[in-house]
N, C-alpha and C. Protein backbone atom coordinates (compact mmCIF):
# COMPACT_ATOMS: atom_id res chain seq x y z
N UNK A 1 11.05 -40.37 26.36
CA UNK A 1 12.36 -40.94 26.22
C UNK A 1 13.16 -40.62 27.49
N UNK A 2 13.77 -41.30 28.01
CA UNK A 2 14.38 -41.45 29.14
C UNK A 2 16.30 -40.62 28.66
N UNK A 3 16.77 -40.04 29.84
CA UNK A 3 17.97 -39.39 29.74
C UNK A 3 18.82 -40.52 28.66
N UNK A 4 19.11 -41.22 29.35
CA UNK A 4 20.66 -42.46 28.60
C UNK A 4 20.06 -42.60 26.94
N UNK A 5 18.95 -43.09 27.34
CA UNK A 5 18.32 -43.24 25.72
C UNK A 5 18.57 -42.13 24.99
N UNK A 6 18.50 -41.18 25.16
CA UNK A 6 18.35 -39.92 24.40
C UNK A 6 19.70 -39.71 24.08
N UNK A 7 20.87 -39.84 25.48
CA UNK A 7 22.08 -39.52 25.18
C UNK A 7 23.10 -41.19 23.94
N UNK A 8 22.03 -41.86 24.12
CA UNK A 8 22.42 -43.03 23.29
C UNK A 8 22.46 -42.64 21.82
N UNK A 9 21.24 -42.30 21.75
CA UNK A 9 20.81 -41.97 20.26
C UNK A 9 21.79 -40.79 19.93
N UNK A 10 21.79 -40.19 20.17
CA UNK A 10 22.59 -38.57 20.25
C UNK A 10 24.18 -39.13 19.40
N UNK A 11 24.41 -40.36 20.68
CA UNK A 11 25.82 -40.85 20.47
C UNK A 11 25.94 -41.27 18.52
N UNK A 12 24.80 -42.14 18.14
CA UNK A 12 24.70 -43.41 17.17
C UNK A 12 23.98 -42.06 16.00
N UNK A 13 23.50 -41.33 16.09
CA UNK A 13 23.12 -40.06 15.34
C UNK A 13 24.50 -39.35 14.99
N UNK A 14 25.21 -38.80 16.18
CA UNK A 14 26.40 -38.10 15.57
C UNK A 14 27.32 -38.69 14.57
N UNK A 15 27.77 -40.08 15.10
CA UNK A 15 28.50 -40.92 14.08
C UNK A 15 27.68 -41.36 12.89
N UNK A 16 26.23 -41.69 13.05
CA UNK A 16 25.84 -42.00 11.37
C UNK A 16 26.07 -40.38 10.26
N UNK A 17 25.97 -39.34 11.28
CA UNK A 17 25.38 -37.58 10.22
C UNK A 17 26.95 -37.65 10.15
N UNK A 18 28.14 -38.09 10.65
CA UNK A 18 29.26 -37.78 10.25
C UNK A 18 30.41 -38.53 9.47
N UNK A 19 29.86 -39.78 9.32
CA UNK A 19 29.86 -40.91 8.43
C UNK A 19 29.25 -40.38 7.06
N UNK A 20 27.97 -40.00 7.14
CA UNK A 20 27.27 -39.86 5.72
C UNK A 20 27.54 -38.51 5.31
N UNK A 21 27.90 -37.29 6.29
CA UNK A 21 28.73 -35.98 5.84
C UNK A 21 29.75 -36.53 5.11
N UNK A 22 30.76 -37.57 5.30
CA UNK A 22 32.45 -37.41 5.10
C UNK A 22 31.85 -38.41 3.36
N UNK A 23 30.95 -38.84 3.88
CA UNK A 23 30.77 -39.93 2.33
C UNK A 23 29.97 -39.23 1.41
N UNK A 24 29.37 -38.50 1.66
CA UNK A 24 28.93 -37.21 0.42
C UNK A 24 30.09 -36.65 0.26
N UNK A 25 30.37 -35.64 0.35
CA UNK A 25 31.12 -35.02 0.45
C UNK A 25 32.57 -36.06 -0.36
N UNK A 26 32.87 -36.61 0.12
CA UNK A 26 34.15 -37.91 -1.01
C UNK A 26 33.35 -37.67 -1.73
N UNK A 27 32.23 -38.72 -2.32
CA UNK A 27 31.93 -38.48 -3.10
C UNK A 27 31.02 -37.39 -4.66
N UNK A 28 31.26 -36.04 -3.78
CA UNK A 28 30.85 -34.94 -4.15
C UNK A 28 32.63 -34.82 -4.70
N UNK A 29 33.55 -34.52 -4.10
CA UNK A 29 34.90 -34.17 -4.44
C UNK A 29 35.07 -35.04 -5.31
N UNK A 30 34.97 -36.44 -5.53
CA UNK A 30 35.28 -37.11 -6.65
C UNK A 30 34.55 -36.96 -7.86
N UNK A 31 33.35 -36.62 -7.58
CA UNK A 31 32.57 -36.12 -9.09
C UNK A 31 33.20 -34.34 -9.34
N UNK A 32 33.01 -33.45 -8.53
CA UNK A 32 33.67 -32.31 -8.86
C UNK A 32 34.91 -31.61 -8.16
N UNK A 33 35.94 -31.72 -9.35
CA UNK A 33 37.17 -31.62 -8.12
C UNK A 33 37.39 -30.38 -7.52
N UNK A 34 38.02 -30.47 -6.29
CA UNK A 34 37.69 -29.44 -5.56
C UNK A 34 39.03 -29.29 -4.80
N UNK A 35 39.21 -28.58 -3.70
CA UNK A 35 40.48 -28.35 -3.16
C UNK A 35 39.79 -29.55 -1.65
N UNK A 36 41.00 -30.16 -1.17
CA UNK A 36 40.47 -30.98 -0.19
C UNK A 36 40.50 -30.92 0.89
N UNK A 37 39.56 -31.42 2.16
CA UNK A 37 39.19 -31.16 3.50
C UNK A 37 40.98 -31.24 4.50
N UNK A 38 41.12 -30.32 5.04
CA UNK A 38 42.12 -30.64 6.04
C UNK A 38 41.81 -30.96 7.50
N UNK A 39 42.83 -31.28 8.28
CA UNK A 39 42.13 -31.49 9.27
C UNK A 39 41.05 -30.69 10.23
N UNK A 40 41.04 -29.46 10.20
CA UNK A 40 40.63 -28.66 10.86
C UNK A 40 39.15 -28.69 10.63
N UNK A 41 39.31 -28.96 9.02
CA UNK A 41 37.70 -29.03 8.42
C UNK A 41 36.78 -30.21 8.73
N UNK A 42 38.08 -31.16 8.95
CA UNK A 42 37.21 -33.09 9.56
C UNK A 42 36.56 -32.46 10.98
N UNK A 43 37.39 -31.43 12.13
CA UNK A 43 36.81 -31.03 13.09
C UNK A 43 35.50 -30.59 13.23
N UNK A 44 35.71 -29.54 12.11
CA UNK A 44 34.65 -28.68 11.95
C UNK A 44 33.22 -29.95 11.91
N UNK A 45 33.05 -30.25 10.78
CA UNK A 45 32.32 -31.45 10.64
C UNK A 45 31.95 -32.29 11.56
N UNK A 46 32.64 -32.61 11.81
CA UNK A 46 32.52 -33.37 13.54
C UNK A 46 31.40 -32.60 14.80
N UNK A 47 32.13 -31.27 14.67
CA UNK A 47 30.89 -30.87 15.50
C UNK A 47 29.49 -30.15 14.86
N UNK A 48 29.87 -30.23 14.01
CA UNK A 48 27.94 -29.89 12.99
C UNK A 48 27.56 -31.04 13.33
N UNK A 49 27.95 -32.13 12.91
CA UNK A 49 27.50 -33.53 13.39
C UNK A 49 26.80 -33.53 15.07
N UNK A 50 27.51 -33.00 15.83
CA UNK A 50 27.26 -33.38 17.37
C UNK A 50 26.01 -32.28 17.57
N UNK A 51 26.72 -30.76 17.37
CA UNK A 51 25.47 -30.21 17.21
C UNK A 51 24.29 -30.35 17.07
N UNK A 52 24.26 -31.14 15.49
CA UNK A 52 23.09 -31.26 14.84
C UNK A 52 22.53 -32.61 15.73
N UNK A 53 22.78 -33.21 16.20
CA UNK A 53 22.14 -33.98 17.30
C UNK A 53 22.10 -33.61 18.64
N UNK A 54 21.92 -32.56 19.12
CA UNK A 54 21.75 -31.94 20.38
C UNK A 54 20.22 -31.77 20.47
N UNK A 55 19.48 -31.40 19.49
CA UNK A 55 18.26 -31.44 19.39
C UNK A 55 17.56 -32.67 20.31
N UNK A 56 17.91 -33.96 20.12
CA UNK A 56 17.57 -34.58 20.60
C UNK A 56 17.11 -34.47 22.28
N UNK A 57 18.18 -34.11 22.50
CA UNK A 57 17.59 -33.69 24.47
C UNK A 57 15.89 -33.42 24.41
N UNK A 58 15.43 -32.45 23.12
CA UNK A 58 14.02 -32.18 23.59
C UNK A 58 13.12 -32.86 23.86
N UNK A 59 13.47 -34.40 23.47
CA UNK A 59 12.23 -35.84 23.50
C UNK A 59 12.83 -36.58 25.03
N UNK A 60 13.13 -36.10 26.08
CA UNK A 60 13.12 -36.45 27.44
C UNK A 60 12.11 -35.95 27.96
N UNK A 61 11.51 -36.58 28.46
CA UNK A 61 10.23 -36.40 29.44
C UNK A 61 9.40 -37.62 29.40
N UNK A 62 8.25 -37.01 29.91
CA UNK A 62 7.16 -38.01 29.79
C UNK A 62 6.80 -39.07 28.69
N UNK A 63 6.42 -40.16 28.87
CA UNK A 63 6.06 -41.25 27.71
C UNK A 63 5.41 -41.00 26.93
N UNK A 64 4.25 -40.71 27.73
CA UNK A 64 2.87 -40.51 26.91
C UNK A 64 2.52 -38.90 26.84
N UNK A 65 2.16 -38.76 25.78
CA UNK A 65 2.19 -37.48 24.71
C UNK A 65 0.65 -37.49 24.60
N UNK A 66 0.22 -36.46 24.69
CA UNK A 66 -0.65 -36.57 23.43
C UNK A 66 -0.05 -36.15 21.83
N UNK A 67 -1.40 -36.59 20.62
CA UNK A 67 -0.86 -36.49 19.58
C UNK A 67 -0.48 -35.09 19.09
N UNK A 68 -1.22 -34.00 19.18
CA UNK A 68 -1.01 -32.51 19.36
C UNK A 68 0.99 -32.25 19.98
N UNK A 69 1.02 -32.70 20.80
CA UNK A 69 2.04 -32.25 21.58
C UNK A 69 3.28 -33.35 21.00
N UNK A 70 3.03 -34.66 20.34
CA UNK A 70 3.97 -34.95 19.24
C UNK A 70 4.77 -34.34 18.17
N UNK A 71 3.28 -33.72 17.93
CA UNK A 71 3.48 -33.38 16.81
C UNK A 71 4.34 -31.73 16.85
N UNK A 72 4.33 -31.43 17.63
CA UNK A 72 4.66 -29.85 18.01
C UNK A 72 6.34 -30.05 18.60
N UNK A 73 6.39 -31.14 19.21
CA UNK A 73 7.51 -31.23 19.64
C UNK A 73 8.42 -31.59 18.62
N UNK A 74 8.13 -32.60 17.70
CA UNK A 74 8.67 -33.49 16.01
C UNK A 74 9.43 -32.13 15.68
N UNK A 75 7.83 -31.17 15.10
CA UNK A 75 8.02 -30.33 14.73
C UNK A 75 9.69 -29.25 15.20
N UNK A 76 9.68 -28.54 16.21
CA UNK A 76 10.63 -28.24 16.97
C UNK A 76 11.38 -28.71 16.76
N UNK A 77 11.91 -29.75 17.11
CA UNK A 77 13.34 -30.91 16.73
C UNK A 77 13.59 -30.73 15.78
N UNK A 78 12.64 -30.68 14.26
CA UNK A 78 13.05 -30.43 12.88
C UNK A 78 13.49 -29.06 13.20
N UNK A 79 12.99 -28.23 13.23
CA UNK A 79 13.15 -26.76 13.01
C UNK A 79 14.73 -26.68 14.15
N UNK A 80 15.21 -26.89 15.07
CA UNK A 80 16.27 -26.65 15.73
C UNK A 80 17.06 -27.46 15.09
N UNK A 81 17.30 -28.63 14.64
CA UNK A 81 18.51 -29.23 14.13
C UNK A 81 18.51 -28.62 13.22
N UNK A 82 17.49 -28.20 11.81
CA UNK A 82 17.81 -27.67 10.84
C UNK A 82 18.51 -26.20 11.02
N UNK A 83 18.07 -25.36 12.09
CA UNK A 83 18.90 -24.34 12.40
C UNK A 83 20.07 -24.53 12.58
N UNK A 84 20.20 -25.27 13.57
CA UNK A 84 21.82 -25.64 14.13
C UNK A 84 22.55 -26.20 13.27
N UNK A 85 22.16 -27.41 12.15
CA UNK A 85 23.19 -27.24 11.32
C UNK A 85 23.63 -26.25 10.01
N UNK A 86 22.29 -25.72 9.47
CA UNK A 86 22.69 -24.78 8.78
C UNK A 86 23.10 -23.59 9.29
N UNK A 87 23.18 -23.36 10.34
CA UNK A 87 23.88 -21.79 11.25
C UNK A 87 24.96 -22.19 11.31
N UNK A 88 26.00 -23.54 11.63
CA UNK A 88 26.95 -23.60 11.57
C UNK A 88 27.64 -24.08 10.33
N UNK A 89 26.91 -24.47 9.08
CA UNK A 89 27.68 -24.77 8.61
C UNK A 89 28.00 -23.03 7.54
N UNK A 90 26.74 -22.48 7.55
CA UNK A 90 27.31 -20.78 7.10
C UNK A 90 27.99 -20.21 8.29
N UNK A 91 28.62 -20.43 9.60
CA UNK A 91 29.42 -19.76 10.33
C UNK A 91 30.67 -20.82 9.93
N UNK A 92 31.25 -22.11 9.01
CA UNK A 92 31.92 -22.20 9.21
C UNK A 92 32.60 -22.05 7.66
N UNK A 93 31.08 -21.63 6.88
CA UNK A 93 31.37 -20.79 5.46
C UNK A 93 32.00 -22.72 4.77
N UNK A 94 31.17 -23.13 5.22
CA UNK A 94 31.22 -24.67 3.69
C UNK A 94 29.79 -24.56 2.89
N UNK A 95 28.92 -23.55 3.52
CA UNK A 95 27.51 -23.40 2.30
C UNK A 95 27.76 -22.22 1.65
N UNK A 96 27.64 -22.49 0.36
CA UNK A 96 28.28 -21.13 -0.83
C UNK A 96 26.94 -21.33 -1.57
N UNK A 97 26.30 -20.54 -2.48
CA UNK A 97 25.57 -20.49 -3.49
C UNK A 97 25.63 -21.58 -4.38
N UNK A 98 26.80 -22.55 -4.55
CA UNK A 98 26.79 -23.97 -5.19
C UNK A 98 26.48 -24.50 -4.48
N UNK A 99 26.58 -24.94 -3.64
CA UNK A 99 26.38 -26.45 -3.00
C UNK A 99 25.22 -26.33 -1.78
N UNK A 100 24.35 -25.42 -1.97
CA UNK A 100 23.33 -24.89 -1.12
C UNK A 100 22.27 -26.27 -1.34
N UNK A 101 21.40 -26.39 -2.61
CA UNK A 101 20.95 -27.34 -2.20
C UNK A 101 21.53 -28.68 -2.26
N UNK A 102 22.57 -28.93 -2.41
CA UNK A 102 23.37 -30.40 -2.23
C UNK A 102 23.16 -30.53 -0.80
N UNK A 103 23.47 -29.04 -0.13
CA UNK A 103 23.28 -29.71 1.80
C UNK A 103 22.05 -30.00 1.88
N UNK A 104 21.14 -29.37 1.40
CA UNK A 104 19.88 -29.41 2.00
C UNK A 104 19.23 -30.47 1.38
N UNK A 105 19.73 -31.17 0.54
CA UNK A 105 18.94 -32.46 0.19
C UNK A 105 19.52 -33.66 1.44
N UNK A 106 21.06 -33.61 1.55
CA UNK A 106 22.03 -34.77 2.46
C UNK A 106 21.12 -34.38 3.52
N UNK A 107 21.07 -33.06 4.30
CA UNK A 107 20.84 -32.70 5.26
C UNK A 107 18.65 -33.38 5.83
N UNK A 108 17.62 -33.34 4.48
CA UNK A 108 16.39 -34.15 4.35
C UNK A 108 17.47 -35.61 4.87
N UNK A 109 17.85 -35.85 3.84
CA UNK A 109 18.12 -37.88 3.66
C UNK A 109 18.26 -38.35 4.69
N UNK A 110 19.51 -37.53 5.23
CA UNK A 110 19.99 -38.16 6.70
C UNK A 110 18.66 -38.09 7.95
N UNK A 111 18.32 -36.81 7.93
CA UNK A 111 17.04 -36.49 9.21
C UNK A 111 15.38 -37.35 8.80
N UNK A 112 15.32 -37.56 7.43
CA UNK A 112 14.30 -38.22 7.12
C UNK A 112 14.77 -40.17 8.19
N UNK A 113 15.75 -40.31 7.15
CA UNK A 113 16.36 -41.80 7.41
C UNK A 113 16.35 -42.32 8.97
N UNK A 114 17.12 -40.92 9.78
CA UNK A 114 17.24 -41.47 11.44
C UNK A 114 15.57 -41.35 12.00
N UNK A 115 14.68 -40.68 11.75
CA UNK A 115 13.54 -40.39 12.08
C UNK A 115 12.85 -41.80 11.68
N UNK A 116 13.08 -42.41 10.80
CA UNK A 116 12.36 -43.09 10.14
C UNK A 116 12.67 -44.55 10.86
N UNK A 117 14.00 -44.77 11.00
CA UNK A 117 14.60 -45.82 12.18
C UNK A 117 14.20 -45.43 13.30
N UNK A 118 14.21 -44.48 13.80
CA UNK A 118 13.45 -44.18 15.41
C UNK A 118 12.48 -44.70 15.72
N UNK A 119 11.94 -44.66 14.65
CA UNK A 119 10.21 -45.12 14.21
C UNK A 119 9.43 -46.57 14.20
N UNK A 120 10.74 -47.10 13.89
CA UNK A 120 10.54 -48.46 13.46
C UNK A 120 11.21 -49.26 14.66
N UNK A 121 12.18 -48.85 15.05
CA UNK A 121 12.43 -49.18 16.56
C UNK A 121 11.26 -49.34 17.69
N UNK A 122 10.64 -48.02 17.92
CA UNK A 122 9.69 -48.11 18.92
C UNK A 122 8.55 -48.84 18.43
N UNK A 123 8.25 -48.77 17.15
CA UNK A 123 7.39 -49.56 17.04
C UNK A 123 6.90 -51.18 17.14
N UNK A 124 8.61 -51.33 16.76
CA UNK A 124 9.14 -52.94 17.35
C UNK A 124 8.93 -53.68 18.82
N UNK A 125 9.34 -52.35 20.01
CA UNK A 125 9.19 -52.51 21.24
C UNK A 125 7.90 -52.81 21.43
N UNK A 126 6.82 -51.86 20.61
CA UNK A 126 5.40 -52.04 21.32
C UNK A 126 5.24 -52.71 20.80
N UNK A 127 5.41 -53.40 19.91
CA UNK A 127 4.73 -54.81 19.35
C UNK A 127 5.16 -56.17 20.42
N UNK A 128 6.27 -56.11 20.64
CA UNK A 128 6.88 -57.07 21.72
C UNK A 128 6.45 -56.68 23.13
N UNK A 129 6.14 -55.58 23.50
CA UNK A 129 5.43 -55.32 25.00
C UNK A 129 4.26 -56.00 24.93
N UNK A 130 3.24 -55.81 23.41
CA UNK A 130 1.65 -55.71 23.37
C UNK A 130 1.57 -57.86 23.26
N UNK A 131 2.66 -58.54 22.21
CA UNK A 131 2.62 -59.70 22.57
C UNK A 131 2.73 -60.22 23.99
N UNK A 132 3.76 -59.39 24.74
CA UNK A 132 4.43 -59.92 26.01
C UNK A 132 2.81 -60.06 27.20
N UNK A 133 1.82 -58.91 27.01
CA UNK A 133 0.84 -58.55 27.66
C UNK A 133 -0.47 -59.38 27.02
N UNK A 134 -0.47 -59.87 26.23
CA UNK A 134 -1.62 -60.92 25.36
C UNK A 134 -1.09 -62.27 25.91
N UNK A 135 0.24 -62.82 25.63
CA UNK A 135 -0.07 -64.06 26.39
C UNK A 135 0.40 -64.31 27.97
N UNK A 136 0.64 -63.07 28.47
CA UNK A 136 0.35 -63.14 30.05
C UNK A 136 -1.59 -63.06 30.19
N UNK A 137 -2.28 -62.73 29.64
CA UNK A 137 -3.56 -62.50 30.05
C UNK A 137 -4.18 -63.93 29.04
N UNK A 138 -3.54 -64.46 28.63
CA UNK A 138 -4.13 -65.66 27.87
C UNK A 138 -3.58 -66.59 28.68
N UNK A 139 -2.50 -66.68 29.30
CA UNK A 139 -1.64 -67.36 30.44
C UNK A 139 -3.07 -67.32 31.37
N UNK A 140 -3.24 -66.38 32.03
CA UNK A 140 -4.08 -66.09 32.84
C UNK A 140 -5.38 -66.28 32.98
N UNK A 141 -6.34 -66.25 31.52
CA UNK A 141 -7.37 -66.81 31.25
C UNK A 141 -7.65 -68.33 31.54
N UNK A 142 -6.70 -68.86 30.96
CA UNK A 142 -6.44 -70.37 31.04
C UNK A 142 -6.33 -71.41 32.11
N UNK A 143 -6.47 -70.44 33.04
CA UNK A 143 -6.26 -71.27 34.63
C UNK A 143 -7.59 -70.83 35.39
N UNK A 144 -8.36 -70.52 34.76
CA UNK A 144 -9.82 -69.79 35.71
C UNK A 144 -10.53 -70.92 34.69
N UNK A 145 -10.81 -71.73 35.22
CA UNK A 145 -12.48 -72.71 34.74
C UNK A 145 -13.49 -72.15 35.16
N UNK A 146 -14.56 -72.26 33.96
CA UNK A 146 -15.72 -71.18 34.69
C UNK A 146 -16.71 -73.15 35.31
C-alpha cells in the first residue's frame, strides 16, 4: 500500500469507527439510560477513533507479500489497534465491568466490516487489472496471422 492510500483509508476509517462509536453508543443510552456524553467525551472519542486507525501505517511498503508475511502483518494490525483502542478507552475510564463486552463486540463489527471492505476493494482492482491485461494480449494475439 502506498503512503496517500494508507493515509486515505486512515482518513474514511476514522470517520466510519466514529460514526458507528457515536451510533452505538445513542443507541446503547437509549436502551439504558445513562448520564450523557459532553463535549469533552465527543473529543475523547474522536481520538480513540484516529488512534485506532493509526495502525494502518503498518501496510506501507512493498506490494507483493508473501502469504506468511500477510498474514503476520494482518495479524499485528489486529493486535495494535485492538491495544490502542482498548488502552485508551480504559485510560479514558468509558470501559467499566458493564459495558466490557458491548465494546468488544462494536469494537469485532467495526474491524471485521472495514477489513472485509478492504478486501473487496482490492479484489475489485485485480479483477479490472487481470481483464485490462487479457484483452490487451487478446488485442495482441489477433494481429499476428500465423
Amino acid at each position: 500500500m502506498k503512503l496517500m492510500d494508507a493515509l486515505k483509508t486512515m482518513f474514511y476509517l476514522s470517520c466510519v469507527v466514529t460514526t458507528s462509536i457515536l451510533f452505538f453508543l445513542g443507541l446503547r443510552g437509549m436502551i439504558i439510560i445513562q448520564e450523557p456524553f459532553d463535549g469533552a467525551d465527543m473529543l475523547k472519542l474522536i481520538s480513540v477513533a484516529f488512534a485506532g486507525s493509526m495502525p494502518t501505517l503498518i501496510f506501507v511498503g512493498k506490494e507483493t507479500t508473501s502469504r506468511w508475511k500477510t498474514i503476520i502483518v494482518t495479524s499485528l494490525h489486529f493486535v495494535l489497534t485492538a491495544g490502542t483502542v482498548f488502552g485508551l478507552l480504559i485510560f479514558y475510564e468509558f470501559i467499566d465491568a458493564t459495558n466490557t463486552i458491548f465494546v468488544a463486540v462494536v469494537f469485532l463489527v467495526i474491524y471485521i466490516t472495514a477489513y472485509a471492505v478492504i478486501e473487496i476493494r482490492q479484489k475489485r482492482l485485480a479483477d479490472k487489472l487481470n481483464e485490462k491485461i487479457n484483452a490487451f494480449h487478446n488485442a495482441k494475439n489477433e494481429t499476428h496471422h500465423e
